[in-house]
Protein backbone atom coordinates (compact mmCIF):
# COMPACT_ATOMS: atom_id res chain seq x y z
CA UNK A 1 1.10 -100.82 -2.77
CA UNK A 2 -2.00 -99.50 -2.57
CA UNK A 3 -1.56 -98.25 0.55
CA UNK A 4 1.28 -96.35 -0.21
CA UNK A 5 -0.78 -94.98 -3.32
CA UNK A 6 -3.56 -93.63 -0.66
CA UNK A 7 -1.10 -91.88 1.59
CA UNK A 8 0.60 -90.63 -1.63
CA UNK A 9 -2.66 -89.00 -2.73
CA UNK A 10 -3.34 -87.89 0.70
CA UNK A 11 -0.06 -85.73 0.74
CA UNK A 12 -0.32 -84.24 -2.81
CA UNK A 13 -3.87 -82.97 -1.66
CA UNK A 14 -2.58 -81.72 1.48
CA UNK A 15 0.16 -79.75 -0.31
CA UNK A 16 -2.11 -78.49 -3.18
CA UNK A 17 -4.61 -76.87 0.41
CA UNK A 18 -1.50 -75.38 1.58
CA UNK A 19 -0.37 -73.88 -1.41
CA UNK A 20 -4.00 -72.25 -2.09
CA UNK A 21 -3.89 -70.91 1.70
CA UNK A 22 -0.60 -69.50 1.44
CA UNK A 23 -1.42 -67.34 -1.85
CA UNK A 24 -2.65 -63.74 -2.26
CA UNK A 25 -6.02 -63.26 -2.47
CA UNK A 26 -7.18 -61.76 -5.86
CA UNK A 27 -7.49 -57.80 -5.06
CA UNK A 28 -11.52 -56.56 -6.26
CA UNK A 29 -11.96 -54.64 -9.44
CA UNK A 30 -12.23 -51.11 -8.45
CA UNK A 31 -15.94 -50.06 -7.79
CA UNK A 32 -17.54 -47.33 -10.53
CA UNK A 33 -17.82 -44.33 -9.46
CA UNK A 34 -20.88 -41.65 -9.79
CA UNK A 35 -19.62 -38.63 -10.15
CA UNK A 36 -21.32 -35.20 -10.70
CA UNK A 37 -19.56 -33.33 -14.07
CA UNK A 38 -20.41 -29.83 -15.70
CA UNK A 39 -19.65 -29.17 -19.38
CA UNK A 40 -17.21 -26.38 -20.00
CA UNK A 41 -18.78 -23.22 -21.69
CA UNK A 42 -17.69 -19.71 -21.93
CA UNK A 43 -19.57 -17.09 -19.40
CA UNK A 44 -18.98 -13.97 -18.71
CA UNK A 45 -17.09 -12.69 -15.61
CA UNK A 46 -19.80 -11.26 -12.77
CA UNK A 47 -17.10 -8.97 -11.20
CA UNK A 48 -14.57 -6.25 -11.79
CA UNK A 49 -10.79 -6.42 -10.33
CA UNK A 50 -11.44 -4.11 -6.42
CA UNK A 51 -8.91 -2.75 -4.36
CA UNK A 52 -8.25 -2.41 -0.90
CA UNK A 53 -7.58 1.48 -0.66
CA UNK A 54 -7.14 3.74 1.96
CA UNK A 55 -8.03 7.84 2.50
CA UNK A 56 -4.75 10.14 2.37
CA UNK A 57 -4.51 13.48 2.24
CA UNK A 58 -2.89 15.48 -0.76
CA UNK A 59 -0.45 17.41 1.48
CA UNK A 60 0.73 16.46 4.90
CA UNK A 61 3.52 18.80 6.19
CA UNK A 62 5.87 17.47 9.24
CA UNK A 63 6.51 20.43 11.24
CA UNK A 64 9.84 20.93 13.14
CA UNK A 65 11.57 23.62 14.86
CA UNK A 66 14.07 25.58 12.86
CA UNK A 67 16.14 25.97 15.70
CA UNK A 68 17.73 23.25 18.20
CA UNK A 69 16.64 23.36 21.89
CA UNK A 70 14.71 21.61 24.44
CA UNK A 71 11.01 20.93 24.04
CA UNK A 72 9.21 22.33 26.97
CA UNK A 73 5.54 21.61 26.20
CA UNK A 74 3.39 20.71 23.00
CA UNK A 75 -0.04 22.14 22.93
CA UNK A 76 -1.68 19.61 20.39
CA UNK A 77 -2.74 15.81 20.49
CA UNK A 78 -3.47 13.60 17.52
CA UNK A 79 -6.87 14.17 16.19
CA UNK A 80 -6.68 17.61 16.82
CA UNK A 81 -7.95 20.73 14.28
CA UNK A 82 -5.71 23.18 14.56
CA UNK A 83 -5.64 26.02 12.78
CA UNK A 84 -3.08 28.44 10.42
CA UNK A 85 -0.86 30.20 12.29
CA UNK A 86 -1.86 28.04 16.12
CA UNK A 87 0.65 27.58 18.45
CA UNK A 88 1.85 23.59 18.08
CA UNK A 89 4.84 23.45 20.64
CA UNK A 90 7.28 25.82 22.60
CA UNK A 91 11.26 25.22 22.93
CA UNK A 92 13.19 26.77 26.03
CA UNK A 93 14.01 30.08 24.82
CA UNK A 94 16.67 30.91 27.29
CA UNK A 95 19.75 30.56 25.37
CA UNK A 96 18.11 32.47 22.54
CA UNK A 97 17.19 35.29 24.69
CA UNK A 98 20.93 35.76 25.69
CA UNK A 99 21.92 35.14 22.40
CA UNK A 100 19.64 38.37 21.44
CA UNK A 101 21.13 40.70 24.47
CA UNK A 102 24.76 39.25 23.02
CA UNK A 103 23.95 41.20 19.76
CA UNK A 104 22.13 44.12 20.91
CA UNK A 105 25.07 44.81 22.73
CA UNK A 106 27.40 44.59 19.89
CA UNK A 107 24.50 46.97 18.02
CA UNK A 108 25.20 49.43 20.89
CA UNK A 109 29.25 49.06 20.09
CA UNK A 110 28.65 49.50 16.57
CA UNK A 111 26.76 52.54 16.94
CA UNK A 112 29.10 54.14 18.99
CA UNK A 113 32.23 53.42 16.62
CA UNK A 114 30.01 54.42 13.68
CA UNK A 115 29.71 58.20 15.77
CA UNK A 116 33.49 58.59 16.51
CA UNK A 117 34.38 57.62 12.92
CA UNK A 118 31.84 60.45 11.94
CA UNK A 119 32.68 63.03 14.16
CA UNK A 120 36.18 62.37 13.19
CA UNK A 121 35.41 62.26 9.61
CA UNK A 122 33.83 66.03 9.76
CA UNK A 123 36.71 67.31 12.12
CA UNK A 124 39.42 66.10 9.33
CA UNK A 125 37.05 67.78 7.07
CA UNK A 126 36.98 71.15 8.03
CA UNK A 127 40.68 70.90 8.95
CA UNK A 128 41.29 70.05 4.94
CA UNK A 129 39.02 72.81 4.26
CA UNK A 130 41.59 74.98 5.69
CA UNK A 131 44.91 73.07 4.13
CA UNK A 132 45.80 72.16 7.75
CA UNK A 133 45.86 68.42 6.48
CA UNK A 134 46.68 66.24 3.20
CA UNK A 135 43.48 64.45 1.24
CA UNK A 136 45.03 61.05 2.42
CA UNK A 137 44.44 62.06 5.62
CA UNK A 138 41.20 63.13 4.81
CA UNK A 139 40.78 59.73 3.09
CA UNK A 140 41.63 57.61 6.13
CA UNK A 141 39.24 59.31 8.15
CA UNK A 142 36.35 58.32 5.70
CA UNK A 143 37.86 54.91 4.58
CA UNK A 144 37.37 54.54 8.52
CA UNK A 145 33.88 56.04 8.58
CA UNK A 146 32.51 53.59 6.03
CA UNK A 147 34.06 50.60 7.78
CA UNK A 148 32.29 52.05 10.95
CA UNK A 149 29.19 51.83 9.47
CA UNK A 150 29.87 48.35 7.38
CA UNK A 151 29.91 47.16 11.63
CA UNK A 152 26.61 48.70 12.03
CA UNK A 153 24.86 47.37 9.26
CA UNK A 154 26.25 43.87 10.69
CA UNK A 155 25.43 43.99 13.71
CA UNK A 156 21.43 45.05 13.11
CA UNK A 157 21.66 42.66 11.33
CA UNK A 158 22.51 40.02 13.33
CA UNK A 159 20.55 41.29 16.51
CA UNK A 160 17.66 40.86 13.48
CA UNK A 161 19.02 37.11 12.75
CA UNK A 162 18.68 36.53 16.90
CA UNK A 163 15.34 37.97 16.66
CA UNK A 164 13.71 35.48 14.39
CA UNK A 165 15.67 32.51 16.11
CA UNK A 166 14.06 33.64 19.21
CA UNK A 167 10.37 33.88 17.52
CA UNK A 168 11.54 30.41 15.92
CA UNK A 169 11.49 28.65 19.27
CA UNK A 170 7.67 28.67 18.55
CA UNK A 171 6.11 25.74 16.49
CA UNK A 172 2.85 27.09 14.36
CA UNK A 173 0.88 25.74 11.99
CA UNK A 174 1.50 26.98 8.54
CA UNK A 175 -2.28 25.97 7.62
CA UNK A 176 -5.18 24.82 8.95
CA UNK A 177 -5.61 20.90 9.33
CA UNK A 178 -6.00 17.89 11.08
CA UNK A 179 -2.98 16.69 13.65
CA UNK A 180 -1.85 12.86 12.57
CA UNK A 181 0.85 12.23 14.72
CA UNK A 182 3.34 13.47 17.30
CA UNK A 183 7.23 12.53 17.23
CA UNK A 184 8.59 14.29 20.10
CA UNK A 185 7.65 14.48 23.49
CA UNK A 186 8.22 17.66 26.23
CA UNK A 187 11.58 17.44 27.68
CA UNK A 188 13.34 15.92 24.83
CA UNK A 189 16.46 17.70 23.10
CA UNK A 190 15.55 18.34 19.21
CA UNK A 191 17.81 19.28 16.81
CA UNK A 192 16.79 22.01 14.25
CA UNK A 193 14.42 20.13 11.63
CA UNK A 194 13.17 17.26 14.25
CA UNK A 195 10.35 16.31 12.57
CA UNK A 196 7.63 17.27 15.86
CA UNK A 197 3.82 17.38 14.65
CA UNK A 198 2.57 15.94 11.57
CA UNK A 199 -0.25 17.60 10.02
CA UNK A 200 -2.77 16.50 7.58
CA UNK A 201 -3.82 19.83 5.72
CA UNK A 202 -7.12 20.77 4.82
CA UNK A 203 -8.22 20.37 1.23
CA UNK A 204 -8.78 17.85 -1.58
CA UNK A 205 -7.52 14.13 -0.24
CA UNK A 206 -6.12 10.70 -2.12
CA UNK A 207 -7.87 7.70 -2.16
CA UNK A 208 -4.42 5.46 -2.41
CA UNK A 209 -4.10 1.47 -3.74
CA UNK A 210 -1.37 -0.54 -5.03
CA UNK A 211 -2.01 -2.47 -7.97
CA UNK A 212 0.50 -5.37 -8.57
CA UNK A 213 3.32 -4.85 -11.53
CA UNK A 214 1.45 -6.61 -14.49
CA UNK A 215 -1.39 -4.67 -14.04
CA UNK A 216 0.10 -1.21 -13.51
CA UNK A 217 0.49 -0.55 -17.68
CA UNK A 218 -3.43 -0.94 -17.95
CA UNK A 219 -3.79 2.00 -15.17
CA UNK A 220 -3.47 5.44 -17.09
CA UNK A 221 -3.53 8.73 -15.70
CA UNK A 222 -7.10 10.33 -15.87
CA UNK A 223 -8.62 6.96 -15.98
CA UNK A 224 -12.10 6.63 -13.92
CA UNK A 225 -12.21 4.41 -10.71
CA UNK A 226 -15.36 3.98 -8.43
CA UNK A 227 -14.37 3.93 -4.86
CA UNK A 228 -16.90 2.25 -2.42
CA UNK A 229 -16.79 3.84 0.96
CA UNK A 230 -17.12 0.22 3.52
CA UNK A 231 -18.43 2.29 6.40
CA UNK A 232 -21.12 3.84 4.43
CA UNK A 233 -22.12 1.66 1.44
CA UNK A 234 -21.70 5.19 -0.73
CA UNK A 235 -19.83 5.14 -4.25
CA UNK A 236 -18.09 7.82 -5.35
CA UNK A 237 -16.15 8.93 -9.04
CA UNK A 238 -12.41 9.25 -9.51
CA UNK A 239 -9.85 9.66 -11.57
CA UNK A 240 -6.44 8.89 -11.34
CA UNK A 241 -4.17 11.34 -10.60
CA UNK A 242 -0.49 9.78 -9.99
CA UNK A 243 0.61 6.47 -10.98
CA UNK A 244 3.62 5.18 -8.98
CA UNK A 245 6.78 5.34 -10.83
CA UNK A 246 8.80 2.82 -8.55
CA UNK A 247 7.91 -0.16 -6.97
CA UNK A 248 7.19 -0.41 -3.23
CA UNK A 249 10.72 -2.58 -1.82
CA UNK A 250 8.41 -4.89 -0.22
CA UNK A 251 5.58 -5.68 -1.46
CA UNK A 252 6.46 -4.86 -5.75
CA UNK A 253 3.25 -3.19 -6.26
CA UNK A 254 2.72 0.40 -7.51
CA UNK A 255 0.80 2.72 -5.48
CA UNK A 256 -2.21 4.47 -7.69
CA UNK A 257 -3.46 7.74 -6.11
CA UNK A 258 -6.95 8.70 -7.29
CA UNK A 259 -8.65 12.00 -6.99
CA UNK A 260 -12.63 12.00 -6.18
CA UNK A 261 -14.39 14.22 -8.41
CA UNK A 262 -16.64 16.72 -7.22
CA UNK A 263 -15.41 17.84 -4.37
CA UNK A 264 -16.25 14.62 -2.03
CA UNK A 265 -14.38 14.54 0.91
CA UNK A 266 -14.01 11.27 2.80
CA UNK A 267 -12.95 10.35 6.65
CA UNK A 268 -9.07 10.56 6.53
CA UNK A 269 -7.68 6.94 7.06
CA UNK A 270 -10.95 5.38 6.31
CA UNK A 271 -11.27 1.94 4.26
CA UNK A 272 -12.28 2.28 0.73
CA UNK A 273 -12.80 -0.38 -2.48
CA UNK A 274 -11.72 1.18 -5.58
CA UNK A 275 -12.28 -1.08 -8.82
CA UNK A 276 -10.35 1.19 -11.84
CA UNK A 277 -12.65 0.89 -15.29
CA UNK A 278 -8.98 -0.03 -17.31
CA UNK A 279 -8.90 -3.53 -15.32
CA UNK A 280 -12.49 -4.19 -15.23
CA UNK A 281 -13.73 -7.63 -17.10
CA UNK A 282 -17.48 -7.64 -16.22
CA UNK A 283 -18.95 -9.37 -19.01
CA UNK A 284 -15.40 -11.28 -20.22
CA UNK A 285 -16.05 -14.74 -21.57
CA UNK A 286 -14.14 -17.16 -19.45
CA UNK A 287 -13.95 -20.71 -18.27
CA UNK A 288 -15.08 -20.93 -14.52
CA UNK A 289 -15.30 -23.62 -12.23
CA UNK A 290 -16.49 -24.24 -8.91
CA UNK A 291 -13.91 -24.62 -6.22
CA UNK A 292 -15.09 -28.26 -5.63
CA UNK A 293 -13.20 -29.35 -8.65
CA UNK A 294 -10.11 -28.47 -8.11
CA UNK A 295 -7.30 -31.06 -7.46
CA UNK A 296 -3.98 -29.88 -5.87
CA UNK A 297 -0.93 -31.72 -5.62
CA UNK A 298 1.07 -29.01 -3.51
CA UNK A 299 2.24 -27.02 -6.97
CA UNK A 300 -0.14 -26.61 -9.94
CA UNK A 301 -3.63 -27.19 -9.63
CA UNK A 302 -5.62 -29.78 -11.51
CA UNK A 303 -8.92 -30.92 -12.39
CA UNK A 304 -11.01 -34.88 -13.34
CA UNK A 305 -12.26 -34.74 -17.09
CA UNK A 306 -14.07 -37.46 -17.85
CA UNK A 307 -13.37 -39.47 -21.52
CA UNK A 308 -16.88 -40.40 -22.95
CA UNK A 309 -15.01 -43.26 -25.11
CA UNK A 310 -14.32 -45.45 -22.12
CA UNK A 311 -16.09 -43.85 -19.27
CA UNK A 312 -13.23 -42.91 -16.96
CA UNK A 313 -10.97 -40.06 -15.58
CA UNK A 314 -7.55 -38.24 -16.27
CA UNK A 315 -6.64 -35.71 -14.17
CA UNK A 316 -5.79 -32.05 -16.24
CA UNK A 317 -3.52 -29.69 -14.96
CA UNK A 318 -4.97 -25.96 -15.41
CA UNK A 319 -4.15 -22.51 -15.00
CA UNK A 320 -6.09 -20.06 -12.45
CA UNK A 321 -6.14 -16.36 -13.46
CA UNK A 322 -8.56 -15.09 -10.76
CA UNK A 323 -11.54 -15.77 -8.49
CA UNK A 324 -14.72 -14.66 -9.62
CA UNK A 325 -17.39 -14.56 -6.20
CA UNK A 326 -17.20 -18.46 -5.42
CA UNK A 327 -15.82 -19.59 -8.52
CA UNK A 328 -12.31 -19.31 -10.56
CA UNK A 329 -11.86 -18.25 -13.74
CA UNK A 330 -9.54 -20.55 -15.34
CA UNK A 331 -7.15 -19.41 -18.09
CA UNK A 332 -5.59 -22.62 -19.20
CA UNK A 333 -6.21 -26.38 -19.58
CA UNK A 334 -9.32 -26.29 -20.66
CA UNK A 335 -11.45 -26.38 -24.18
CA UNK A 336 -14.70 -26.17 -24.59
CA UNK A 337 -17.23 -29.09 -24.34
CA UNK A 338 -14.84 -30.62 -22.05
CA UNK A 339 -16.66 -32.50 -19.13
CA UNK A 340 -15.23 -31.56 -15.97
CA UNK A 341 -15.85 -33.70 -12.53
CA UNK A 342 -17.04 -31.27 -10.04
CA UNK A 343 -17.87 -33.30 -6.82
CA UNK A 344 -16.14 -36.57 -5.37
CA UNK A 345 -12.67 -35.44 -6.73
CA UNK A 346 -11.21 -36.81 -3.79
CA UNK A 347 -11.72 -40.59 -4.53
CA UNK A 348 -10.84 -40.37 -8.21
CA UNK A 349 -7.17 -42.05 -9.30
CA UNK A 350 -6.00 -41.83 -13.00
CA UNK A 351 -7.85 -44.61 -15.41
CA UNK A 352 -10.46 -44.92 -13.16
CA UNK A 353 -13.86 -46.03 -14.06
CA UNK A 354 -17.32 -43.49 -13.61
CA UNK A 355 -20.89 -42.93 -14.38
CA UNK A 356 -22.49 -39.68 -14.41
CA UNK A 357 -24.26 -39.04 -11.64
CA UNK A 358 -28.44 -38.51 -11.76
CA UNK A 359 -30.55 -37.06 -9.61
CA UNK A 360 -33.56 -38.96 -8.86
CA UNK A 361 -36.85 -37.16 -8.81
CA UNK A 362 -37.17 -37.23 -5.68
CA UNK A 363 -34.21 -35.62 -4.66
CA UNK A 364 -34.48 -33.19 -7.35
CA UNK A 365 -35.69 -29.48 -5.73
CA UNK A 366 -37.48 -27.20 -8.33
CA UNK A 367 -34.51 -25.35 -9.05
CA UNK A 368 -32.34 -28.39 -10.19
CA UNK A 369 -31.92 -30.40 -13.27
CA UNK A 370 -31.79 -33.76 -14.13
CA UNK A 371 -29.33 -33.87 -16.24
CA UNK A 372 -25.44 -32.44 -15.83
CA UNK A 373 -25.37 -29.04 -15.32
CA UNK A 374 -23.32 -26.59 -17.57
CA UNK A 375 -20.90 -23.82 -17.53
CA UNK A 376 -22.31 -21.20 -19.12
């Protein structure tokens, strides 16, 4: 029997090793993180809203022939000043030139029926000075006259009509300007109005922006804008002149066109910053952050705020209104005196425990501080 006890023993110790081995290892407490926080405070916005803008002129005519015909040459190239009243292409004026022998020949016809109906006129004249004919003959003869020269007047008329189509067969420039671009090319059939040359004229230019559609009610006409010239690092004065009344199918943004005062006259097509005064917020208090602490989860954006009462982390979903150099301005989410984690967001899960991190003496430079940096 008390062998059988033994072996008995032996086998409930066995099982009880078995059982432990086959069980799930307790998983460790989650380590304590050190994290590095900032204390939200109001400060005021270091820049102003800044556009991407671009140089346009005022006016900028696209020239086409009045006529139709073929283009035989162009005498201008993009880039080119040209000036009022140059020579910008030539059409084939062979058809026109017949057209003007066509009606200087009917001129010719006109006159001559015009001279018959007058001599005819005076001979029925004289003969109903002398009772040799009635007045409704006499009538005729200068109901005939009149439509004679009725023909006469036409036909100058259209030999002048010929005239200017023929003179039309020559592109100019109706003022003095830059050449932007060409749309037809020598040998190609245009019909009258073909847009051929595009010309930039001379004179006061645009500096133009678009400005998306919950801003554009801020803009007002007459409003100042600085525009920063890139190539140059010069600022210039505007003021608005036009404020789109549609918006642009594509992108939905309103096109501003601003006017520089004084005269200044900037490379067309240049790139230009304008920043308009009405949507300027230098000196706005707002909540900012550093980009560090933001937390995205492929929608909204979110950031760690740590609860003093148990020393850990829930994650805070916040709006973003706009970046401010390397920082964005947040316009939701947040309340002031909030502590907000700003490094090691990336490790952090909901509930989970922290310390605030300290840097040692050491490792603190002259321009850091020991303690957790705020917003202000």
């Amino acid at each position: 029997m008390k062998i059988h006890s033994a072996t008995f023993t032996c086998l409930l110790t066995l099982a009880a090793f078995a059982l432990t081995a086959c069980s799930k290892p307790t998983p460790p407490d989650e380590p304590v993180r050190a994290v590095k926080v900032v204390v939200m405070a109001t400060d005021g916005m270091g820049s102003g809203a800044e556009y991407a803008a671009e140089v346009r002129p005022r006016v900028e005519s696209r020239l086409g022939f009045r006529v139709s015909g073929k283009l035989l040459r162009r005498m201008v190239e993009v880039g080119q000043q040209v000036k009022a009243g140059q020579a910008l292409a030539q059409l084939d004026t062979r058809d026109l030139v017949l057209s003007v022998e066509s009606a200087r020949a009917q001129l010719s016809a006109a006159v001559a029926n015009r001279d018959l109906a007058a001599a005819d006129f005076k001979r029925f004249k004289d003969l109903r000075e002398q009772n040799f004919i009635s007045s409704a003959e006499l009538e005729r003869r200068d109901a005939s006259l009149k439509a004679a020269q009725s023909q006469l007047d036409q036909a100058q008329a259209q030999l002048s009509a010929q005239g200017n189509q023929t003179s039309y067969a020559t592109l100019v420039a109706d003022a003095a300007g830059l050449v932007t671009a060409v749309d037809a090319e020598p040998g190609q059939v245009l019909a009258a109005g073909t847009p051929v040359v595009r010309i930039a004229q001379d004179g006061p230019r645009d500096i133009v922006f678009s400005v998306p559609e919950d801003k554009v009610g801020m803009v007002k006409i007459g409003s100042s804008v600085e525009v920063r010239a890139w190539s140059k690092q010069s600022v210039y004065q505007g003021k608005v002149r036009e404020v789109g009344a549609i918006a642009d199918p594509v992108t939905r943004t309103f096109a501003i066109k601003v006017a520089l005062a004084g005269g200044d006259v900037l490379p067309l097509g240049s790139t230009v910053s304008a920043a308009p005064r009405a949507l300027d917020r230098t000196g706005t208090n707002v909540f900012k952050l550093p980009t560090s602490a933001l937390q995205h989860d492929g929608k909204n954006a979110a950031v760690w705020v740590v609860e003093r009462s148990s020393m850990t982390v829930r994650l805070q979903p916040i709006g973003i209104a706009t970046a401010d150099g390397n920082e964005v301005v947040v316009s939701s989410g947040l309340a002031q005196g909030m502590e907000v984690v700003v490094a090691g967001v990336h490790v952090l899960s909901p509930g989970q425990k922290v310390t605030i991190y300290q840097p040692t003496a050491t490792a603190a430079t002259p321009t850091s501080s020991a303690s957790a940096p705020n917003v202000k």
